[in-house]
C-alpha atoms as a PDB file:
ATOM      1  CA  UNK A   1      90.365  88.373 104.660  1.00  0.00           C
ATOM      2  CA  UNK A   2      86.912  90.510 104.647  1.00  0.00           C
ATOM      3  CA  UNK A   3      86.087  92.831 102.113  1.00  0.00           C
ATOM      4  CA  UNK A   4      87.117  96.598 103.477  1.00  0.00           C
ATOM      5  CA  UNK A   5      86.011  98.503 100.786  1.00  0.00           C
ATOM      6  CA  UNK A   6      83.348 101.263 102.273  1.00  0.00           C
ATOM      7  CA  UNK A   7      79.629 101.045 100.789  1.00  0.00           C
ATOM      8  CA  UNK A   8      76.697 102.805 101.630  1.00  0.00           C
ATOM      9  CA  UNK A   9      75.888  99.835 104.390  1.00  0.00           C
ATOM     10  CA  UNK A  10      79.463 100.121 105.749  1.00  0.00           C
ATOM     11  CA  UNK A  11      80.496 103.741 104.773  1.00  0.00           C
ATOM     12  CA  UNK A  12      84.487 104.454 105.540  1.00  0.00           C
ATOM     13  CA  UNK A  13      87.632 104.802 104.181  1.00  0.00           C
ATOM     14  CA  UNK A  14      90.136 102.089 102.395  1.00  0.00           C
ATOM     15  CA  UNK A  15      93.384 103.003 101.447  1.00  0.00           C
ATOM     16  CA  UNK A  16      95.613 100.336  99.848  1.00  0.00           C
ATOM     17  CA  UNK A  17      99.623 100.108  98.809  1.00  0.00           C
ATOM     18  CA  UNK A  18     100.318  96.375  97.963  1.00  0.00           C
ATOM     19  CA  UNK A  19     103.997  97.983  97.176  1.00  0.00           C
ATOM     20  CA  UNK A  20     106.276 100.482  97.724  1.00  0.00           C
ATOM     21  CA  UNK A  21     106.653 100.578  93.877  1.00  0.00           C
ATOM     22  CA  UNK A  22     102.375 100.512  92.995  1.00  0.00           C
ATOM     23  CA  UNK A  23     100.625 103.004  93.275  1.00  0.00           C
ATOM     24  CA  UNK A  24      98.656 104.046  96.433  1.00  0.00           C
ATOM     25  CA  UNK A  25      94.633 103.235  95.671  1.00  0.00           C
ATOM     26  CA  UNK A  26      91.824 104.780  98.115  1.00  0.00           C
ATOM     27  CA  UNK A  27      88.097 104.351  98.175  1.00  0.00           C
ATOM     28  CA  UNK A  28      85.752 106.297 100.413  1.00  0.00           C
ATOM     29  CA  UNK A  29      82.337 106.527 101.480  1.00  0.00           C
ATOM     30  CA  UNK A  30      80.344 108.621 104.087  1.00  0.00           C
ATOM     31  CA  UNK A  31      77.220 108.451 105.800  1.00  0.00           C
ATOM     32  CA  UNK A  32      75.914 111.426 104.322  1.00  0.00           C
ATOM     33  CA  UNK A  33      76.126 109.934 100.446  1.00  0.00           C
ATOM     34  CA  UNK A  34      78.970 110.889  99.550  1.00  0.00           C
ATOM     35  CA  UNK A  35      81.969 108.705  97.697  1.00  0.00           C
ATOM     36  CA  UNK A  36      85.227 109.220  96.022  1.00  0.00           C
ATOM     37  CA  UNK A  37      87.809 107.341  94.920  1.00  0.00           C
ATOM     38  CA  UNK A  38      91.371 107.581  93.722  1.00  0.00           C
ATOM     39  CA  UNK A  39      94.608 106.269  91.974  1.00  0.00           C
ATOM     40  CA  UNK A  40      98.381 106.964  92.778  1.00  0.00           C
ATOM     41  CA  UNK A  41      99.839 108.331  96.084  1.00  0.00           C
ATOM     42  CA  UNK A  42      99.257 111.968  95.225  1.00  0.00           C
ATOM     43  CA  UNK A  43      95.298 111.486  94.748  1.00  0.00           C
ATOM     44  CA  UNK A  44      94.985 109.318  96.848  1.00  0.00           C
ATOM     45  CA  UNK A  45      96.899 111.629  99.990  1.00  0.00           C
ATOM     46  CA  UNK A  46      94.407 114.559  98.359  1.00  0.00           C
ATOM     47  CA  UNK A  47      91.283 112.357  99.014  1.00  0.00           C
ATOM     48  CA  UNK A  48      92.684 111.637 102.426  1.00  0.00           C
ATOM     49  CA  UNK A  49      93.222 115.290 103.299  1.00  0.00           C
ATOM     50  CA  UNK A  50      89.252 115.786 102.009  1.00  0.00           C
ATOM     51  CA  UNK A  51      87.772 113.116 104.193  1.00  0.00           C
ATOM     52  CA  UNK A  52      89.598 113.960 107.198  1.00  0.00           C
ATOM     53  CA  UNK A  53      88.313 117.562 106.696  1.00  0.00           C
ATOM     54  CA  UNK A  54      84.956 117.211 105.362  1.00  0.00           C
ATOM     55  CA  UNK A  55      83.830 113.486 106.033  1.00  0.00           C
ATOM     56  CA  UNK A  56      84.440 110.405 108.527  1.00  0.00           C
ATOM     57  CA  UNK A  57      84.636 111.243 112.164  1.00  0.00           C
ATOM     58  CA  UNK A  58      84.242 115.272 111.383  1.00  0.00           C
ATOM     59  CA  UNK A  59      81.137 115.287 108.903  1.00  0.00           C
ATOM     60  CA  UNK A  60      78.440 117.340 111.059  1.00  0.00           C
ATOM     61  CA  UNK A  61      80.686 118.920 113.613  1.00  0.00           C
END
């Protein structure tokens, strides 16, 4: 399987949840520089909300 995790080259976001009892784990990166990353479902739905509002397919509108 190919690496998904964004980098500058290949900005985007990865969210992972091997299991319904691990915790969620997200890593993002944008075009503009920007990059976050986070641990357990509650962060990790938080950094979800702030890329689909500030980042990703919005970012510039």
């Amino acid at each position: 399987m190919a690496n998904l995790t964004p980098t500058n080259d290949a900005p985007g976001l990865h969210v992972s949840k091997p299991s319904p009892s691990e915790p969620a784990t997200a890593s993002a990166v944008c075009h503009c520089g920007a990059s976050a990353s986070a641990k357990g479902d509650a962060q990790v739905g938080a950094l979800v909300a702030g890329w689909n509002t500030n980042h990703g397919p919005t970012h510039g509108k």
